[in-house]
N, C-alpha and C. Protein backbone atom coordinates (compact mmCIF):
# COMPACT_ATOMS: atom_id res chain seq x y z
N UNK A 1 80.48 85.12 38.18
CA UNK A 1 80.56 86.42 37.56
C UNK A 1 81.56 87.28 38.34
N UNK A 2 82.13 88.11 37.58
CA UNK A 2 83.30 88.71 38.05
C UNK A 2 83.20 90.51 38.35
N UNK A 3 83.54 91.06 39.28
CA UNK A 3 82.49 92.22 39.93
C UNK A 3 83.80 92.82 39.00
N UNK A 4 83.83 94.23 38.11
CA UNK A 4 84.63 95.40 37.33
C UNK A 4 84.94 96.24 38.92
N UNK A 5 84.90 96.56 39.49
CA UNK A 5 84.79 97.26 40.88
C UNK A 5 85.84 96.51 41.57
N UNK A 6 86.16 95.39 41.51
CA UNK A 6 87.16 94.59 42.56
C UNK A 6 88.34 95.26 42.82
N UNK A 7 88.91 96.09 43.56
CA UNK A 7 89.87 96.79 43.68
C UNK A 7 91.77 95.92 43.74
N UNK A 8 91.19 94.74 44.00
CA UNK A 8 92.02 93.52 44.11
C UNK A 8 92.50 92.79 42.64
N UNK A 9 92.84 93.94 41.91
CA UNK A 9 92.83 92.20 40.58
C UNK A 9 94.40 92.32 40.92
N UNK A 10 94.65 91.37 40.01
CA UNK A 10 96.49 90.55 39.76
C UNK A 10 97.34 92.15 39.66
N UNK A 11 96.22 93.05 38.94
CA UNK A 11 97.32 94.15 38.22
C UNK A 11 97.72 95.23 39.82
N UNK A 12 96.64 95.81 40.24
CA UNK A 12 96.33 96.62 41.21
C UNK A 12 97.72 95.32 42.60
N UNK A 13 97.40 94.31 42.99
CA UNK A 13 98.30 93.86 43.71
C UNK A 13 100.25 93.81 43.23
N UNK A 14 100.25 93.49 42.32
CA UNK A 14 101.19 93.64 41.76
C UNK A 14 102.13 94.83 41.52
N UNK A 15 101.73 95.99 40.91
CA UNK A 15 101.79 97.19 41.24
C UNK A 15 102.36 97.79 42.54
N UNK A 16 101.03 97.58 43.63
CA UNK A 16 101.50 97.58 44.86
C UNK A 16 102.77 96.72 45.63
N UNK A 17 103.48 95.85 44.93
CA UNK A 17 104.09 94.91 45.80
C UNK A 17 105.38 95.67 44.93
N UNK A 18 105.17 95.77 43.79
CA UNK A 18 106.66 96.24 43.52
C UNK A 18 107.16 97.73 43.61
N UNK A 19 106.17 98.35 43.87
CA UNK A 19 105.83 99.63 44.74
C UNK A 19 107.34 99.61 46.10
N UNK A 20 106.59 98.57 47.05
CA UNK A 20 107.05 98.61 48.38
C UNK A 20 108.49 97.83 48.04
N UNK A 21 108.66 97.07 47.51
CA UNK A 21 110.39 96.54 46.80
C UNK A 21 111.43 97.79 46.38
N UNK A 22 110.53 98.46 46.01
CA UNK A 22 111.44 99.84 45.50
C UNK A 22 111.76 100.47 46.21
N UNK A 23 110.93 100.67 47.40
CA UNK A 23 111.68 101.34 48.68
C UNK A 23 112.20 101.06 49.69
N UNK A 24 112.83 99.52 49.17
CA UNK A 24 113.37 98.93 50.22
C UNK A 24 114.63 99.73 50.60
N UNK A 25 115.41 100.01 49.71
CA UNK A 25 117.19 100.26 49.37
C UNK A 25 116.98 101.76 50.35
N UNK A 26 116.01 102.54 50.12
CA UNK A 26 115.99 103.90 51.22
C UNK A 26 115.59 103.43 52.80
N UNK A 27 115.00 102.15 52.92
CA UNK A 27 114.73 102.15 54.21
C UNK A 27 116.19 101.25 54.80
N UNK A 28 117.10 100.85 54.16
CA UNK A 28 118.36 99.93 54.34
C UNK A 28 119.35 101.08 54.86
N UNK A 29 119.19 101.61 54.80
CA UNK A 29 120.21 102.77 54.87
C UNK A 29 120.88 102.88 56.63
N UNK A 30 121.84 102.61 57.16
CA UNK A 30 122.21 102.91 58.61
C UNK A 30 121.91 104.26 58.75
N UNK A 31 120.75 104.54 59.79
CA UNK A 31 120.07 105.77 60.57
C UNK A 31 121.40 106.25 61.34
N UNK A 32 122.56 106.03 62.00
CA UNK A 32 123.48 106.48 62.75
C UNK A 32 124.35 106.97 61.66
N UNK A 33 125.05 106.58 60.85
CA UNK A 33 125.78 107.52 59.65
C UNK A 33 125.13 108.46 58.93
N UNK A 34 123.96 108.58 59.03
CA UNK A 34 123.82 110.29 58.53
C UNK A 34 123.65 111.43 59.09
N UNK A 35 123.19 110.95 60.33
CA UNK A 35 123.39 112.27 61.63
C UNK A 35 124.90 112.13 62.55
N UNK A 36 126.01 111.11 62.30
CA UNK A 36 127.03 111.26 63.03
C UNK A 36 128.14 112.72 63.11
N UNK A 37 128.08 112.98 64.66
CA UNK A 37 128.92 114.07 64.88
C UNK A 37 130.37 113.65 64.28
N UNK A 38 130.76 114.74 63.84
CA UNK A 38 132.32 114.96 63.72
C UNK A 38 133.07 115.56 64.49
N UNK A 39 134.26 115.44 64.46
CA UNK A 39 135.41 115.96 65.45
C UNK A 39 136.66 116.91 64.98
N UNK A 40 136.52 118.00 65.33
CA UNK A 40 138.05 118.32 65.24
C UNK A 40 139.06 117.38 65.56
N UNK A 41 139.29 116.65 66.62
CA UNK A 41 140.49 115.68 67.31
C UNK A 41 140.07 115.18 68.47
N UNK A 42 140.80 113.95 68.99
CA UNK A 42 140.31 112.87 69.80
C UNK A 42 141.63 113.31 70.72
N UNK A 43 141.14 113.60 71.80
CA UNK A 43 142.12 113.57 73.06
C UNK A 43 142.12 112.69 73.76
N UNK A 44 142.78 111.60 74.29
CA UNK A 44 142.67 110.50 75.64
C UNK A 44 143.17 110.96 76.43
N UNK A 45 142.92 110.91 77.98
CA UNK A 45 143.13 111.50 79.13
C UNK A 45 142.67 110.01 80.44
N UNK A 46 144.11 109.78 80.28
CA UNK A 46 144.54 108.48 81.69
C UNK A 46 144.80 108.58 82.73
N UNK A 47 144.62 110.04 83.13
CA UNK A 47 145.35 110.30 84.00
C UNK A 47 144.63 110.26 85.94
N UNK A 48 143.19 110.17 85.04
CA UNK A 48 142.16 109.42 86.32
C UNK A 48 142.67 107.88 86.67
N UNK A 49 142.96 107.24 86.01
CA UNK A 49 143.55 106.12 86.19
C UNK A 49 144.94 105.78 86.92
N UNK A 50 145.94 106.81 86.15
CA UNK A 50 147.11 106.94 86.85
C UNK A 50 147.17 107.41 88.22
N UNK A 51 146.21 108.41 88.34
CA UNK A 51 146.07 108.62 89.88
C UNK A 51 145.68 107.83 91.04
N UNK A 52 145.02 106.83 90.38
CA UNK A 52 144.49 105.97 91.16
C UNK A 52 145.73 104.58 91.60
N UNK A 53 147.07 104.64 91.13
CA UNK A 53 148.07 104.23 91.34
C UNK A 53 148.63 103.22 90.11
N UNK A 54 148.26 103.18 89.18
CA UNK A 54 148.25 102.08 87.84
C UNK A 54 148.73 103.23 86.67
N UNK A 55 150.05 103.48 87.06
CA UNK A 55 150.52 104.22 86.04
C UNK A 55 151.01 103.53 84.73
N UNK A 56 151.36 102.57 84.61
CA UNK A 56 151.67 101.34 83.88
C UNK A 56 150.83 101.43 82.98
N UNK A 57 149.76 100.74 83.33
CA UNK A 57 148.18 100.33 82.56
C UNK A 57 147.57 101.60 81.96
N UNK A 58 147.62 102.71 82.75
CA UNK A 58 147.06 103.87 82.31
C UNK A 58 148.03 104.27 81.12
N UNK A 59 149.08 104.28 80.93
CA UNK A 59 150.19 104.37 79.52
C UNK A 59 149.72 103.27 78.31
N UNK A 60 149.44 102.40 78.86
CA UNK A 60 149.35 100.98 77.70
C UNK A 60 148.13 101.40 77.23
N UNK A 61 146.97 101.56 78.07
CA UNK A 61 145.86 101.78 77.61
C UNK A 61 145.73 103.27 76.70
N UNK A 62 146.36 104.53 77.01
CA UNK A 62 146.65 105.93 76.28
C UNK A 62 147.02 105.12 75.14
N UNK A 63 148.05 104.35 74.72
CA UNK A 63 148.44 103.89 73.78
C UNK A 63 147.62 103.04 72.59
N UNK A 64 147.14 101.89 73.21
CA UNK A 64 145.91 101.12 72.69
C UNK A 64 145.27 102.27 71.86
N UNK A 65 144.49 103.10 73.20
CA UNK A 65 143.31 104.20 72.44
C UNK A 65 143.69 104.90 70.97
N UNK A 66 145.25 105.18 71.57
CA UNK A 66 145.67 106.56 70.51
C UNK A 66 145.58 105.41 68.96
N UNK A 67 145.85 104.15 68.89
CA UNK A 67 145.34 103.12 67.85
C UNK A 67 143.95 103.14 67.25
N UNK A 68 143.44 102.59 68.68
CA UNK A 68 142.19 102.15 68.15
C UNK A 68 141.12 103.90 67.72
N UNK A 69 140.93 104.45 68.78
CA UNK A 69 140.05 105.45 68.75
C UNK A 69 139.72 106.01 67.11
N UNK A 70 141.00 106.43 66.03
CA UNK A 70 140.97 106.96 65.43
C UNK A 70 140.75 106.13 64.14
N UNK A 71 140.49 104.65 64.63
CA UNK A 71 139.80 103.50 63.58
C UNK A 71 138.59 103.45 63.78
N UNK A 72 138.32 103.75 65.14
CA UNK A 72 137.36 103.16 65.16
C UNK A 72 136.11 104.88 64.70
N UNK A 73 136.43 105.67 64.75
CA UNK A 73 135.61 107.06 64.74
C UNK A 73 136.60 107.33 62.74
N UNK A 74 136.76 106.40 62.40
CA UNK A 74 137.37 106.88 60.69
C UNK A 74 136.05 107.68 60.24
N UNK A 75 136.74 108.33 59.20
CA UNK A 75 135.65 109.57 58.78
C UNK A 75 135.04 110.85 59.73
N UNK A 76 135.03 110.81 60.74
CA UNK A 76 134.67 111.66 61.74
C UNK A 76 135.40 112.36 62.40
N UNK A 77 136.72 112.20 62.12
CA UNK A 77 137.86 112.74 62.59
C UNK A 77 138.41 113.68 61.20
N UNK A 78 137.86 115.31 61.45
CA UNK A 78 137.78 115.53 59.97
C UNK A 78 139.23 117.19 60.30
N UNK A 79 139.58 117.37 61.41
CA UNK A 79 140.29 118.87 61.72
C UNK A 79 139.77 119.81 61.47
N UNK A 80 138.32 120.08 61.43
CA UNK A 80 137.70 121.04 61.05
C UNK A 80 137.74 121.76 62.30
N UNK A 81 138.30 123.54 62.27
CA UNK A 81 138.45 124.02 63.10
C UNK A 81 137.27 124.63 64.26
N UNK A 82 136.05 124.16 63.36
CA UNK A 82 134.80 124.73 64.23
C UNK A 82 134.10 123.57 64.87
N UNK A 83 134.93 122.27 64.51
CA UNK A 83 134.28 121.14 64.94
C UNK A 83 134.80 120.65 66.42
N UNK A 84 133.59 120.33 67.67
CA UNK A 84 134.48 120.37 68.59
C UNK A 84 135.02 118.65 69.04
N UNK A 85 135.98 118.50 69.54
CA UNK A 85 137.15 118.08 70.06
C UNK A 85 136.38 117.12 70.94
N UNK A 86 136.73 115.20 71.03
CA UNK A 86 136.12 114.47 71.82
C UNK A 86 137.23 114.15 72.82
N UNK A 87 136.93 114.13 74.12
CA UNK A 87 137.93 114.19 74.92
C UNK A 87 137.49 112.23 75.71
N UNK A 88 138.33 111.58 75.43
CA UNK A 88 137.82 110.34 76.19
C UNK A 88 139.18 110.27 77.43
N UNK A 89 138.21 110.10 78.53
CA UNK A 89 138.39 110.15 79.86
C UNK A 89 138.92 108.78 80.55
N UNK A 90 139.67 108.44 80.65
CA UNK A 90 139.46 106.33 81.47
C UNK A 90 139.95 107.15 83.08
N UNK A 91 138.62 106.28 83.56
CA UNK A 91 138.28 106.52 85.00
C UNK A 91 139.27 105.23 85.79
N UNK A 92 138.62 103.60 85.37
CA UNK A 92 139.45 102.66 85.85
C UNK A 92 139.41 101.56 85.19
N UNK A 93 139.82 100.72 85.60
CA UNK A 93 140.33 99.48 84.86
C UNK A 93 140.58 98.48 86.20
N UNK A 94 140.02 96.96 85.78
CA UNK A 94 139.85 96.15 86.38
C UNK A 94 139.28 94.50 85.70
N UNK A 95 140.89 94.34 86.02
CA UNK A 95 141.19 93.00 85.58
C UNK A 95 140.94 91.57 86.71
N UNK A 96 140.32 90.86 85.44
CA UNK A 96 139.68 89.64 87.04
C UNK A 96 140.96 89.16 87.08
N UNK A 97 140.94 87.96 88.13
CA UNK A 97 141.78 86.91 88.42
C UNK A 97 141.94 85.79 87.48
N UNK A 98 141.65 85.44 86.08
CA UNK A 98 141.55 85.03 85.71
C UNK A 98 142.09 83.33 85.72
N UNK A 99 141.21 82.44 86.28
CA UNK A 99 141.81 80.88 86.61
C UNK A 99 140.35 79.94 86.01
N UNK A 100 139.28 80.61 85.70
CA UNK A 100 138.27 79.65 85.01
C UNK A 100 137.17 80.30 86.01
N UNK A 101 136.22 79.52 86.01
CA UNK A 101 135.14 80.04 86.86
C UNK A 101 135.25 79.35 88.26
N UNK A 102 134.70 80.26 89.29
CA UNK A 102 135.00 79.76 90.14
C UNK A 102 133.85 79.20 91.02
N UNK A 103 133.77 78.31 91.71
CA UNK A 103 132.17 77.85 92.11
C UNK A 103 132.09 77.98 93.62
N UNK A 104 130.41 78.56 94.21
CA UNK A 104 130.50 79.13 95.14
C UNK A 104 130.36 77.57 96.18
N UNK A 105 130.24 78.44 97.43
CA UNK A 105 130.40 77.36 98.45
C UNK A 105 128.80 76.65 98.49
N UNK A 106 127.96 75.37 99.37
CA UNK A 106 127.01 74.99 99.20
C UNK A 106 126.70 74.08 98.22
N UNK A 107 127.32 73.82 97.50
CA UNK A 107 126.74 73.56 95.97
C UNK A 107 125.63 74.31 94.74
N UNK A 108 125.67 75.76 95.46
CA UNK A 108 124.56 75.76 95.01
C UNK A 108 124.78 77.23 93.68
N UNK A 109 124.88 76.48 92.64
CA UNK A 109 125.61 77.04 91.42
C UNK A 109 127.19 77.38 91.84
N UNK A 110 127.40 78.79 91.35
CA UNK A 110 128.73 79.37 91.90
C UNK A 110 128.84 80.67 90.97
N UNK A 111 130.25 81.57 90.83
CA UNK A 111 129.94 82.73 90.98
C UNK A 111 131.33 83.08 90.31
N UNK A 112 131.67 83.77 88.72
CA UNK A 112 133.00 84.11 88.42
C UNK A 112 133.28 85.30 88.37
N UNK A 113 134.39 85.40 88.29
CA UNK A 113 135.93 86.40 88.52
C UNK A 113 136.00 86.60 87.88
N UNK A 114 136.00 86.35 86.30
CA UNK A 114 136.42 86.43 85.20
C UNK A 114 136.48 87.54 84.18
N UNK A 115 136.07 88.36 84.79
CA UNK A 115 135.15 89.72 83.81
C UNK A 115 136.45 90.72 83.99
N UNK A 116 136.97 91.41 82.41
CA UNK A 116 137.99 92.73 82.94
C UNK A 116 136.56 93.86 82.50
N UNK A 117 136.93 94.58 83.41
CA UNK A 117 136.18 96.29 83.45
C UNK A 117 137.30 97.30 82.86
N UNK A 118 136.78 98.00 82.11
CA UNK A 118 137.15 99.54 81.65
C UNK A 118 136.56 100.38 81.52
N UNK A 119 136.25 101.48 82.24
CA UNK A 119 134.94 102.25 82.36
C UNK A 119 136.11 103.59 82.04
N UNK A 120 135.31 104.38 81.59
CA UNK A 120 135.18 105.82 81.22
C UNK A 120 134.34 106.73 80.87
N UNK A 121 134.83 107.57 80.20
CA UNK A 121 133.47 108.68 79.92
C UNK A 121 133.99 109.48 78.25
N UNK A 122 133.21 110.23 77.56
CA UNK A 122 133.43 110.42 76.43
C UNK A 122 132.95 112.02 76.36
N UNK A 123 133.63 112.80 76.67
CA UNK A 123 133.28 114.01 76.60
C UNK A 123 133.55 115.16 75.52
N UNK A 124 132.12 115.59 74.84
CA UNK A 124 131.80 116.37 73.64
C UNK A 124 132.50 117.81 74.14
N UNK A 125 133.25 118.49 73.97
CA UNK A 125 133.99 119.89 74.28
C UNK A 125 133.83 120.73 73.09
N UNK A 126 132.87 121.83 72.30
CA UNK A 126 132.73 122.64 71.96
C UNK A 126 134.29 123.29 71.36
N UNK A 127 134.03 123.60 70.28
CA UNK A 127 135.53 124.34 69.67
C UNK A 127 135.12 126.02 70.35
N UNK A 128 136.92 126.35 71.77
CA UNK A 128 136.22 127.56 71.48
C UNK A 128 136.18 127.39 72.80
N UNK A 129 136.03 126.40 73.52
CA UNK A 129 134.96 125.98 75.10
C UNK A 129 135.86 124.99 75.81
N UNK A 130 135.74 125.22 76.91
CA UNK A 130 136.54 124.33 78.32
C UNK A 130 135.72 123.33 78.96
N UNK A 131 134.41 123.84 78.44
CA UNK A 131 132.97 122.81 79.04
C UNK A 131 132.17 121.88 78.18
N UNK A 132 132.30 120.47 78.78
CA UNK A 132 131.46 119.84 77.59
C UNK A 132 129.93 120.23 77.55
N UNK A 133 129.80 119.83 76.12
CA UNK A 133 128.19 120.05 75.86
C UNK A 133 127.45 119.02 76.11
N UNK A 134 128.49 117.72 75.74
CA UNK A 134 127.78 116.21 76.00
C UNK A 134 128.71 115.59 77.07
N UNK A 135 128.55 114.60 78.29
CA UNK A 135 128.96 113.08 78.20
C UNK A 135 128.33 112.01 78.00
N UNK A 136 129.30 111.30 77.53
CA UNK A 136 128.82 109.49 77.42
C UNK A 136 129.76 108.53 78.45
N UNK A 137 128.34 108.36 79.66
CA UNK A 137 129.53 107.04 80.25
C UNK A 137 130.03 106.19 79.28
N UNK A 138 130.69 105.36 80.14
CA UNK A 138 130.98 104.15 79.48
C UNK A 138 131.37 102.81 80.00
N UNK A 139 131.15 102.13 80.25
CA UNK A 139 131.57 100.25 80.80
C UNK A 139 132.00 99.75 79.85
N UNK A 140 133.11 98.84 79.97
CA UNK A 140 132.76 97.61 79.16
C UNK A 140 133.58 96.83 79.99
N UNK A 141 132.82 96.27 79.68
CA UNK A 141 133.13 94.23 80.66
C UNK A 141 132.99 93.39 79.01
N UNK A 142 134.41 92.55 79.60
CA UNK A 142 134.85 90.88 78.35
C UNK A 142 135.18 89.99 79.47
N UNK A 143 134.98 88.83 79.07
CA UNK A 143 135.80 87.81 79.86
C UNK A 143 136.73 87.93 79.89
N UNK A 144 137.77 87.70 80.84
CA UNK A 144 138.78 87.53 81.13
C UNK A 144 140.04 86.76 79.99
N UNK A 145 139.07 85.93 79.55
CA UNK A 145 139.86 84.79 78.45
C UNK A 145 139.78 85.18 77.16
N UNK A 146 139.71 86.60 76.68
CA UNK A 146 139.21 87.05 75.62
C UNK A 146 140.28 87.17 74.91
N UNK A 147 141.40 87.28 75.93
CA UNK A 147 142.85 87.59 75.12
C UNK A 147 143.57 86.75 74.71
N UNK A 148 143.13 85.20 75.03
CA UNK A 148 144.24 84.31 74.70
C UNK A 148 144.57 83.73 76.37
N UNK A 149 145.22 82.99 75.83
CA UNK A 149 146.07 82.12 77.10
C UNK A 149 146.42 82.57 78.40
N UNK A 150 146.01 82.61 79.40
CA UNK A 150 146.39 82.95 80.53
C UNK A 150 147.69 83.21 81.08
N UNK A 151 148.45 81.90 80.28
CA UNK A 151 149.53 81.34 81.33
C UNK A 151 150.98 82.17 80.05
N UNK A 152 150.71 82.70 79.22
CA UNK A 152 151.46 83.65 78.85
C UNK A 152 151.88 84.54 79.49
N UNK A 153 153.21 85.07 79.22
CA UNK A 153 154.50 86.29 79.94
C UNK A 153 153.40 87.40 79.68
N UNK A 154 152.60 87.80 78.56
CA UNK A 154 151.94 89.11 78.30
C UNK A 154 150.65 89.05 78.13
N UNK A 155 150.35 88.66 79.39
CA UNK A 155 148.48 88.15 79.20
C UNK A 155 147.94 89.58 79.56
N UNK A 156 148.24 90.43 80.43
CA UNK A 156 147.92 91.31 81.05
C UNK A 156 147.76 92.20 79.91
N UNK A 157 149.38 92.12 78.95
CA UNK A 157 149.07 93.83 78.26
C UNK A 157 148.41 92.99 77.02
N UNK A 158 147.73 91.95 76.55
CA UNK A 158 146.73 91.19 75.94
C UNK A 158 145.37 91.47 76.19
N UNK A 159 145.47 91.18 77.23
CA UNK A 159 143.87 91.84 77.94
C UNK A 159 143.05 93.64 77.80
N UNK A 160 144.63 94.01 78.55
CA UNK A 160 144.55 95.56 77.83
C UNK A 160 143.99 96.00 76.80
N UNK A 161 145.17 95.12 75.81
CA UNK A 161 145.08 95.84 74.32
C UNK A 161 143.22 95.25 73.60
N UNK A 162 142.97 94.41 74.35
CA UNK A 162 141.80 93.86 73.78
C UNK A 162 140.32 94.33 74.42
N UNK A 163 140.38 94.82 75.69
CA UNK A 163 139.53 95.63 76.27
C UNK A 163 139.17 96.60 76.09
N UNK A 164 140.59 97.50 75.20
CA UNK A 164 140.87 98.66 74.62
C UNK A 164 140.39 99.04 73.70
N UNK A 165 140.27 98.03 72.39
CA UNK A 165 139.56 97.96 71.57
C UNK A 165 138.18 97.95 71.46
N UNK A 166 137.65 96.90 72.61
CA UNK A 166 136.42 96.62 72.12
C UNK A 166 135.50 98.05 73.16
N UNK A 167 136.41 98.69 73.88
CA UNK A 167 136.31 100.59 74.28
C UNK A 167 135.23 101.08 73.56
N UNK A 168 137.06 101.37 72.79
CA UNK A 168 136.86 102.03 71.01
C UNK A 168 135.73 101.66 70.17
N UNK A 169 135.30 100.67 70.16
CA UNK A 169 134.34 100.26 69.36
C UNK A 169 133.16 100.87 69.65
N UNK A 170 132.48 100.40 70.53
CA UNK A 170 131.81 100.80 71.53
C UNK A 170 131.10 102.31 71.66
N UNK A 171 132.20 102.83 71.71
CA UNK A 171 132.26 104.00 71.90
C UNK A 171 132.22 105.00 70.63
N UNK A 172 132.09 104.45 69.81
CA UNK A 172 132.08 105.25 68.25
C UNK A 172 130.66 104.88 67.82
N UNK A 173 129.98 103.79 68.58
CA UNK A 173 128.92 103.70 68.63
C UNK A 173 128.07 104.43 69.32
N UNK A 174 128.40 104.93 70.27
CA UNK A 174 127.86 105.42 71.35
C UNK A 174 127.11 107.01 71.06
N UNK A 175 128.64 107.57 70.72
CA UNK A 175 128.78 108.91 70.63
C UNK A 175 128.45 109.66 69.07
């Protein structure tokens, strides 16, 4: 015998299941694109780098950025005059030795070189204002071999341009 009270029949489950299907498409939605800040303009500033004696690298990399930055922050880069201004900072840069991994003494595993560093900072500046409101550090470490071939004439500004990027990326995430 079959209880009229069963709160469970085919209809009542059913209902409910296509209920929760329907709200799938609002819960899909990327949570970071609807609260993302916008920018009046993206400033790069190498000049922490250049000071540090790598005037070279600190140019290649200004360059890279002035590429990538403004791909990678598309849509957010709007000239709105009340919108304030992201100022990205490169502190340093540090390229391994790149020859494979290298193994420590003992036998006992070993220990690589291989990693380039690009660290900076990402600073929110107020339209209007000399002082940021926000920073965002920043690291990023790639292998060394990320760029291609070692034994190439332009491995270096390879490495650059590819460290540079994956910055940018990074960093539009971040901020």
């Amino acid at each position: 015998m079959v209880s009229r009270a069963d709160p469970f029949t085919r209809r009542a489950v059913l209902a409910a299941l296509s209920g929760a299907l329907a709200a799938l498409p609002a819960l899909a939605r990327p949570a970071a694109a609807q609260g993302a800040t916008t920018f009046r303009a993206i400033t790069i500033d190498t000049s922490p780098l250049a000071r540090l004696g790598d005037p070279r690298d600190a140019e290649l990399i200004r360059r890279n950025l002035s590429r990538e930055l403004p791909a990678a922050f598309a849509g957010r880069v709007t000239g709105a005059r009340g919108a304030p201004t992201l100022v990205v900072r490169i502190t340093s840069l540090s390229l391994g030795s790149y020859t494979g991994t290298a193994s420590g003494g003992g036998g006992g595993g070993g220990s690589t070189v291989d990693t380039d560093y690009l660290e900076g900072e990402a600073l929110v500046v107020p339209a209007g204002s000399k002082t940021p409101s926000a920073r965002v550090p920043m690291l990023s470490a790639v292998p060394s071999a990320s760029a291609g071939a070692w034994y190439l004439p332009d491995n270096e500004e390879r490495r650059i341009a590819y460290i540079s990027s994956f910055f940018a990326g990074w960093l539009a995430k971040r901020v």
